[in-house]
Protein backbone atom coordinates (compact mmCIF):
# COMPACT_ATOMS: atom_id res chain seq x y z
CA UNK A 1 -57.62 -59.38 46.96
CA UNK A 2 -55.82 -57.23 44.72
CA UNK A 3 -57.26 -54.12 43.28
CA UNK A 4 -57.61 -54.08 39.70
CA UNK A 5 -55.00 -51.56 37.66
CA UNK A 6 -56.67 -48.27 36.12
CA UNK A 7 -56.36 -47.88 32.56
CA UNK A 8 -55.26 -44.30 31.85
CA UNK A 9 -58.48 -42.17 29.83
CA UNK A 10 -57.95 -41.73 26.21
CA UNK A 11 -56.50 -37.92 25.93
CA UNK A 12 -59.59 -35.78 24.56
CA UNK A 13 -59.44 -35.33 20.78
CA UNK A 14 -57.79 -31.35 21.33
CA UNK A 15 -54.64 -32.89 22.39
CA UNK A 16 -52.54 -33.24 19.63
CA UNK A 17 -51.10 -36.77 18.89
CA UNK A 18 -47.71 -34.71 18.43
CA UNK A 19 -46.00 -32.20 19.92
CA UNK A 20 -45.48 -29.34 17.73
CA UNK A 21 -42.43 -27.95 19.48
CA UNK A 22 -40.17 -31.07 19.21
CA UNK A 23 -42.33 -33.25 16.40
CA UNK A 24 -42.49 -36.03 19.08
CA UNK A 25 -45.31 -37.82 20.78
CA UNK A 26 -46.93 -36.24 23.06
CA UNK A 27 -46.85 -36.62 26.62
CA UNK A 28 -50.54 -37.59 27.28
CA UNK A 29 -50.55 -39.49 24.03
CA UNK A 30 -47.28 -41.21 25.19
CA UNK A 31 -48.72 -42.02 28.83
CA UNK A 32 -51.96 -43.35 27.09
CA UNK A 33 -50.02 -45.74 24.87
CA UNK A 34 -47.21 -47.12 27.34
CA UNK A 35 -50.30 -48.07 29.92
CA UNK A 36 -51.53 -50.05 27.06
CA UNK A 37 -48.01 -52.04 26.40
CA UNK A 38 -47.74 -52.44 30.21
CA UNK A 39 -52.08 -53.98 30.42
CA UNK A 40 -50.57 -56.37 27.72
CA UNK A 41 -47.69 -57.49 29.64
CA UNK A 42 -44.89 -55.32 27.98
CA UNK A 43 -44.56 -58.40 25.38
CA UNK A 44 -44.49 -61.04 27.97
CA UNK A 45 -48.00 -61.04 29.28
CA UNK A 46 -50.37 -64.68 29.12
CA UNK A 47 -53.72 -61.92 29.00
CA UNK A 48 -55.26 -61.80 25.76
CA UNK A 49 -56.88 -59.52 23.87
CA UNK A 50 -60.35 -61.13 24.10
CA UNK A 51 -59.55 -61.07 27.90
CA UNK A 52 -58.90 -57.17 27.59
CA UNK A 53 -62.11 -57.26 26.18
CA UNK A 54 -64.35 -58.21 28.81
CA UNK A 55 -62.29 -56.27 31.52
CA UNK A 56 -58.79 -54.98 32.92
CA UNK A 57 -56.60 -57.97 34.76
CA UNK A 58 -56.11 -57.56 38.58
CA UNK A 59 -52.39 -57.07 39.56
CA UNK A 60 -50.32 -58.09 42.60
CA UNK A 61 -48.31 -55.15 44.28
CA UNK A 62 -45.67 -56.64 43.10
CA UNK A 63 -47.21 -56.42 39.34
CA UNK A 64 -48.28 -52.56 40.55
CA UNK A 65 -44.54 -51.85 41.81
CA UNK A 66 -43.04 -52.89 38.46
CA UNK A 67 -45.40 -51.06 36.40
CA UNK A 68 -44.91 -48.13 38.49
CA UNK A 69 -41.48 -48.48 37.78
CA UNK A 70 -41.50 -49.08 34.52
CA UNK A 71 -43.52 -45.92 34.15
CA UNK A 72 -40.91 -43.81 35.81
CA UNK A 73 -38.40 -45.40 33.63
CA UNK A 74 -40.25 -44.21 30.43
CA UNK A 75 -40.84 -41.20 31.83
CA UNK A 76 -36.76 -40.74 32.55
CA UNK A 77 -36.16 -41.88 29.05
CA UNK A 78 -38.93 -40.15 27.29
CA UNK A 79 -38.07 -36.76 25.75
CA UNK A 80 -39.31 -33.97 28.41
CA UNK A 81 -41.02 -30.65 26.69
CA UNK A 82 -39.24 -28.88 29.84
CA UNK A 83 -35.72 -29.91 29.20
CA UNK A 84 -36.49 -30.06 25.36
CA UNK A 85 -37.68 -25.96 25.73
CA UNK A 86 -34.52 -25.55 27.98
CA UNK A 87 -32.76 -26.50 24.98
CA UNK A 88 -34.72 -24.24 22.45
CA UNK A 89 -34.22 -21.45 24.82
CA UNK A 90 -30.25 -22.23 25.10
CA UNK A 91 -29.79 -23.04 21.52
CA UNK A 92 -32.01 -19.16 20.92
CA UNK A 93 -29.37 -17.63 23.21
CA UNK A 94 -26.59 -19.06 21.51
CA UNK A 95 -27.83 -17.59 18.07
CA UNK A 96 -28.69 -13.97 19.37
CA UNK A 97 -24.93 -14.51 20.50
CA UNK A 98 -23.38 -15.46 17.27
CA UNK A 99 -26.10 -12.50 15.59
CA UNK A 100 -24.05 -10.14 17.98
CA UNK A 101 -20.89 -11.62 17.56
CA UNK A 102 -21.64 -11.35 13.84
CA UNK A 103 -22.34 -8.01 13.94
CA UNK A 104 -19.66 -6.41 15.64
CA UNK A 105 -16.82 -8.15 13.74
CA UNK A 106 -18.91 -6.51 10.52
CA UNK A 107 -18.69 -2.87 12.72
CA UNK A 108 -15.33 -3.17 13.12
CA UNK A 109 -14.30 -4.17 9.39
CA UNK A 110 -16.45 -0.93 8.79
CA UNK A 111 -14.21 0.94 10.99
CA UNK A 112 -11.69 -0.49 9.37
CA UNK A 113 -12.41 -0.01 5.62
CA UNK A 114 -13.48 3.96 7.15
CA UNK A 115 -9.84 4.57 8.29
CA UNK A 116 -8.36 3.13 5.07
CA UNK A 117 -10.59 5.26 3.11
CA UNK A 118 -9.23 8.48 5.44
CA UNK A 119 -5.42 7.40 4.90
CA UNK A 120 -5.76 6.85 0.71
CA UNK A 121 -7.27 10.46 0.86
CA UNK A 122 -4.49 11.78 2.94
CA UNK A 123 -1.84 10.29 0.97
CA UNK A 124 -3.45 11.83 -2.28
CA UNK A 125 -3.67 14.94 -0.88
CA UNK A 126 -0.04 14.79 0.55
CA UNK A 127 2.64 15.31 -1.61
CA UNK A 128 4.81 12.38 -3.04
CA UNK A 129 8.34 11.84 -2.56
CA UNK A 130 8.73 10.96 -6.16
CA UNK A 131 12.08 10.15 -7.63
CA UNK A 132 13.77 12.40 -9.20
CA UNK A 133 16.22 12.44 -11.98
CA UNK A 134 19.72 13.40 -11.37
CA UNK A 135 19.94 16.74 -13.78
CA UNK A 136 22.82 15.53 -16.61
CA UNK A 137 25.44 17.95 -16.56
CA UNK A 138 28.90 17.08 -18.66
CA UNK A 139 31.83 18.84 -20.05
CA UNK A 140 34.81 17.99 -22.82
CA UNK A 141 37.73 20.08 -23.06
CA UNK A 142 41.07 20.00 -24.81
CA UNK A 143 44.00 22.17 -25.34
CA UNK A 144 46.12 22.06 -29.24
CA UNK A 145 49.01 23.43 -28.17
CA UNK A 146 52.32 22.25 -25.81
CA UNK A 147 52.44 23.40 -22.52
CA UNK A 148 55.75 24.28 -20.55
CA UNK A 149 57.00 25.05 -17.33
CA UNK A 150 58.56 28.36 -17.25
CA UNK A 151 60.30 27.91 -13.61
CA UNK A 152 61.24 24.31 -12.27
CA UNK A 153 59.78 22.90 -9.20
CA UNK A 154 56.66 25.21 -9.56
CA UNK A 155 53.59 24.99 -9.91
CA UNK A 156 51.23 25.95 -13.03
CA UNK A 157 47.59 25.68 -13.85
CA UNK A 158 46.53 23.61 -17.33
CA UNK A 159 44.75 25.42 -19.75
CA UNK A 160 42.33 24.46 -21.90
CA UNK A 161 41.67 26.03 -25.59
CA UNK A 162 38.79 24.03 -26.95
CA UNK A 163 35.17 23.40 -25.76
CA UNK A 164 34.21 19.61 -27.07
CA UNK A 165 30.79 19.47 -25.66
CA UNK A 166 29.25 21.30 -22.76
CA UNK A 167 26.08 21.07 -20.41
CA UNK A 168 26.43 22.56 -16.79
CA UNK A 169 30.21 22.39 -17.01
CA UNK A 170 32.33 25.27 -18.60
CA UNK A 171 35.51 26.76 -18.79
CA UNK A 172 36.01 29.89 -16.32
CA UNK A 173 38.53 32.43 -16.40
CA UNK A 174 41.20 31.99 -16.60
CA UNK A 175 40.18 28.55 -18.63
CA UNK A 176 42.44 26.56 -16.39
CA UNK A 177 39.28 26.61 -14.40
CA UNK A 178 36.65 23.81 -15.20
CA UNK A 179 33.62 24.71 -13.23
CA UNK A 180 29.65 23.26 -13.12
CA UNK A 181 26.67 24.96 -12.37
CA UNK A 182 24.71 22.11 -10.88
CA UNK A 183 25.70 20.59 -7.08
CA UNK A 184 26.53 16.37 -7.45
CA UNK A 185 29.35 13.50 -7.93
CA UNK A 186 31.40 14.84 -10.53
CA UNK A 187 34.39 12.40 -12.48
CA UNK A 188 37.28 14.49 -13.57
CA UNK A 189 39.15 12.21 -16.29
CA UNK A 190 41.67 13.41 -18.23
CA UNK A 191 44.30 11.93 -20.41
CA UNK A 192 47.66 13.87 -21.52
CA UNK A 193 50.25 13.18 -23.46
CA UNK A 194 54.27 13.99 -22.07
CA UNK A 195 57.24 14.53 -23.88
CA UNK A 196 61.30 15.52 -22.95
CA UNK A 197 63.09 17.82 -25.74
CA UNK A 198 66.56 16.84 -24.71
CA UNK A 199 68.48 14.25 -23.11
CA UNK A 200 68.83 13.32 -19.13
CA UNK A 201 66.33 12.67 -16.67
CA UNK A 202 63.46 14.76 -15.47
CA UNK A 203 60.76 14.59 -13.03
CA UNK A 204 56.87 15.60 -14.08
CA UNK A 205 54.74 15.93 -11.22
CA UNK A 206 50.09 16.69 -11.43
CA UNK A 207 47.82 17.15 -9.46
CA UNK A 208 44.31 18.72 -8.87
CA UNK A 209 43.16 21.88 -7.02
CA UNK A 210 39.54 22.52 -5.66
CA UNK A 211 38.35 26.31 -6.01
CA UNK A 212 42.03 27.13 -5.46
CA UNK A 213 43.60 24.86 -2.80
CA UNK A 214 45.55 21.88 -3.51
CA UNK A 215 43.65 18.93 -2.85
CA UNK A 216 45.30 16.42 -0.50
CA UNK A 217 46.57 12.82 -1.80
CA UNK A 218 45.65 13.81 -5.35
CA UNK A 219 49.08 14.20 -7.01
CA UNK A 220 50.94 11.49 -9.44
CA UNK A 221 54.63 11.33 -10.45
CA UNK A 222 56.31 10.22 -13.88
CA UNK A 223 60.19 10.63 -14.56
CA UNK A 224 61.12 10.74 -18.00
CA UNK A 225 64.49 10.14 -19.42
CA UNK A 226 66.00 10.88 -22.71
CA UNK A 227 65.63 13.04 -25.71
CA UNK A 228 61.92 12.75 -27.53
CA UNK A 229 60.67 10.03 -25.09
CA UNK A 230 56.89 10.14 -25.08
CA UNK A 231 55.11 9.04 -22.23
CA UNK A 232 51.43 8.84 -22.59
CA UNK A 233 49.16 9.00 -19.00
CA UNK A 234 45.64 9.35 -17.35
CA UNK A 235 44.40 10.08 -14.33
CA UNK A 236 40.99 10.27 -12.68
CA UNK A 237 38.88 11.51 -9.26
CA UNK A 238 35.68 12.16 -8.03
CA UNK A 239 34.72 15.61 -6.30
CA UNK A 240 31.46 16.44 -4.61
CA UNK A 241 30.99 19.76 -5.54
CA UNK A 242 28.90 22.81 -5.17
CA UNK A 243 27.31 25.44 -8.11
CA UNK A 244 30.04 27.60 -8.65
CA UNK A 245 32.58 25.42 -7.57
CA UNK A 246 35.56 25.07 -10.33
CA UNK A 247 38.83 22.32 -10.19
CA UNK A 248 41.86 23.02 -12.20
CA UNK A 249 44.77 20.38 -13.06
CA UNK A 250 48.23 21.56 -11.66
CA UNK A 251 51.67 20.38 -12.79
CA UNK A 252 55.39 20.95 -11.68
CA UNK A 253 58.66 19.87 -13.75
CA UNK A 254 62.14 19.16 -12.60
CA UNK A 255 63.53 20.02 -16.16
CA UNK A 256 62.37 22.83 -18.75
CA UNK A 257 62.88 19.92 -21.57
CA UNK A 258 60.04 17.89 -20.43
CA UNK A 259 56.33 19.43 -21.36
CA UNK A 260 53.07 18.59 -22.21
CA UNK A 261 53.29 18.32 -25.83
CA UNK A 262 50.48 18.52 -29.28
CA UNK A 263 51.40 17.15 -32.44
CA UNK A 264 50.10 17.89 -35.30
CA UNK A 265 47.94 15.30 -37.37
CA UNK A 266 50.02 13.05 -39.87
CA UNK A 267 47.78 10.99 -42.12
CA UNK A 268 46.45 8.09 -41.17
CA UNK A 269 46.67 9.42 -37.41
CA UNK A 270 44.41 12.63 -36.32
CA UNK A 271 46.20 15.14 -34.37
CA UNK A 272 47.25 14.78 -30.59
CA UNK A 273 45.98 17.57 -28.15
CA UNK A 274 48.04 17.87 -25.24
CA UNK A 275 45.63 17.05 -22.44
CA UNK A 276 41.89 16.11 -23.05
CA UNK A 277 39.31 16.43 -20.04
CA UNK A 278 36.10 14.99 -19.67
CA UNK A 279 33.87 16.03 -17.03
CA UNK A 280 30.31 14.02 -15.76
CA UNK A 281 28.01 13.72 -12.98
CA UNK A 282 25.93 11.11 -14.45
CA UNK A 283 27.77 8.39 -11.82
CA UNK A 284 24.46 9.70 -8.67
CA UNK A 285 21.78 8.48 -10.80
CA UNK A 286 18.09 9.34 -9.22
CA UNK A 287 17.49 11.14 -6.04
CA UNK A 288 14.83 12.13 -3.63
């Protein structure tokens, strides 16, 4: 005779129809209500509710060994307060973690923005390596009058007579000497203007000298022939000199007849110095 199938008790009215940690049903609720689908016949069973009425059906084992399965089924499928507060927990961990994580990234931007803050202070308190501007130092010179050799193949200093413009550069003495008062990149430029008083050939040879010594590779050779046979010339170089330092402009001639002539102004044309000079240093621009 099979034994009739208990019906589980309605849960007491304390237990809460949900569970207020996940928002599901509750296990005992749960329990209660699957019993009740499984008395009906899960969908499928012939037993009606009038039947139900009057008392619970009497089950095989085999009827007994389903529902028991089907129970532990529903309970494998069911959500589980254990594994759903093993979640809670794990998720809780994982928050505190990111809180941490959170946390020390902001320490170390601190640290950070802290050693920033300690470098900007030390560079205003340091001093800056501003630029500075190269100090403009310049010089014009000219000479009026015609300058000869007084012994051939020897060597004699330009003078100059006039004082164009001066800042830093000057004329020393004796004024063949064209010094600055300023150490940089000076550009020596001159332009001079050669003549030859009588006929034949002859050979006019300059060149510059650095606080008294010839400087190498610097010279420049013209030959003139024929009586009153202007030659007109320039001639550039760059020295890197000291304060103090002074360069003079040396020439030599193979023939008395040829010089470094003036001429006198004849209207529409102003006069003709013999050699103009400009000195400059404005070729460094800034420095550090």
């Amino acid at each position: 005779m099979p034994s009739p199938l208990n019906l589980t008790t309605i849960p007491a009215p304390r237990t809460p129809l949900t569970d207020p940690a996940t928002g599901l049903l509750s296990r005992e609720w749960y329990r209660f209500f699957l019993n009740l689908f499984n008395l009906t016949g899960a969908g499928s069973n012939d037993v009606s509710l009038d039947e139900l009425q009057i008392g619970p059906p009497f089950a095989t084992v085999d009827e007994i060994n389903n529902s028991t399965d089907t129970k532990i089924q529903g309970f494998a499928t069911a959500p589980s307060q254990d594994g759903l507060l093993a979640q809670i927990a794990q998720l809780q961990k994982q928050v505190q973690a990111a809180e941490l994580s959170a946390e020390g990234a902001v320490m170390a931007l601190q640290a950070q923005l802290a050693n920033l803050a300690t470098d900007v202070q030390g560079l205003a308190l340091s001093p800056s390596a501003t630029p500075q501007l190269q100090r403009a130092r310049y010089g014009s010179f000219y000479d009026t009058t015609t300058q000869t050799g007084t012994v051939i193949n020897t060597a004699k200093a330009i003078t100059f007579n006039t004082t164009d413009l001066s800042n830093g550069v000057y004329l020393g003495t004796p004024t063949s000497r064209v010094t600055v008062d300023t150490d940089g990149i000076y550009n020596y430029d001159m332009s001079f203007q050669l003549d030859k008083t009588s006929g034949g050939v002859g050979n006019f040879y300059i060149w510059f000298r650095l606080n008294g010594v010839d400087v190498p590779n610097s010279a420049s050779y013209i030959r003139i022939q024929g009586n009153n046979a202007e030659i007109f010339s320039s001639l550039n170089y760059f020295f890197d000199l000291k304060s103090g330092d002074y360069v003079e402009i040396m020439f030599s001639v193979s023939d008395l007849s040829v010089e470094i002539a003036a001429f006198p102004a004849v209207a529409p044309v102003p006069a003709i110095p013999s050699i103009i000079l400009t000195v400059a240093n404005n070729i460094e621009g800034a420095s550090t």
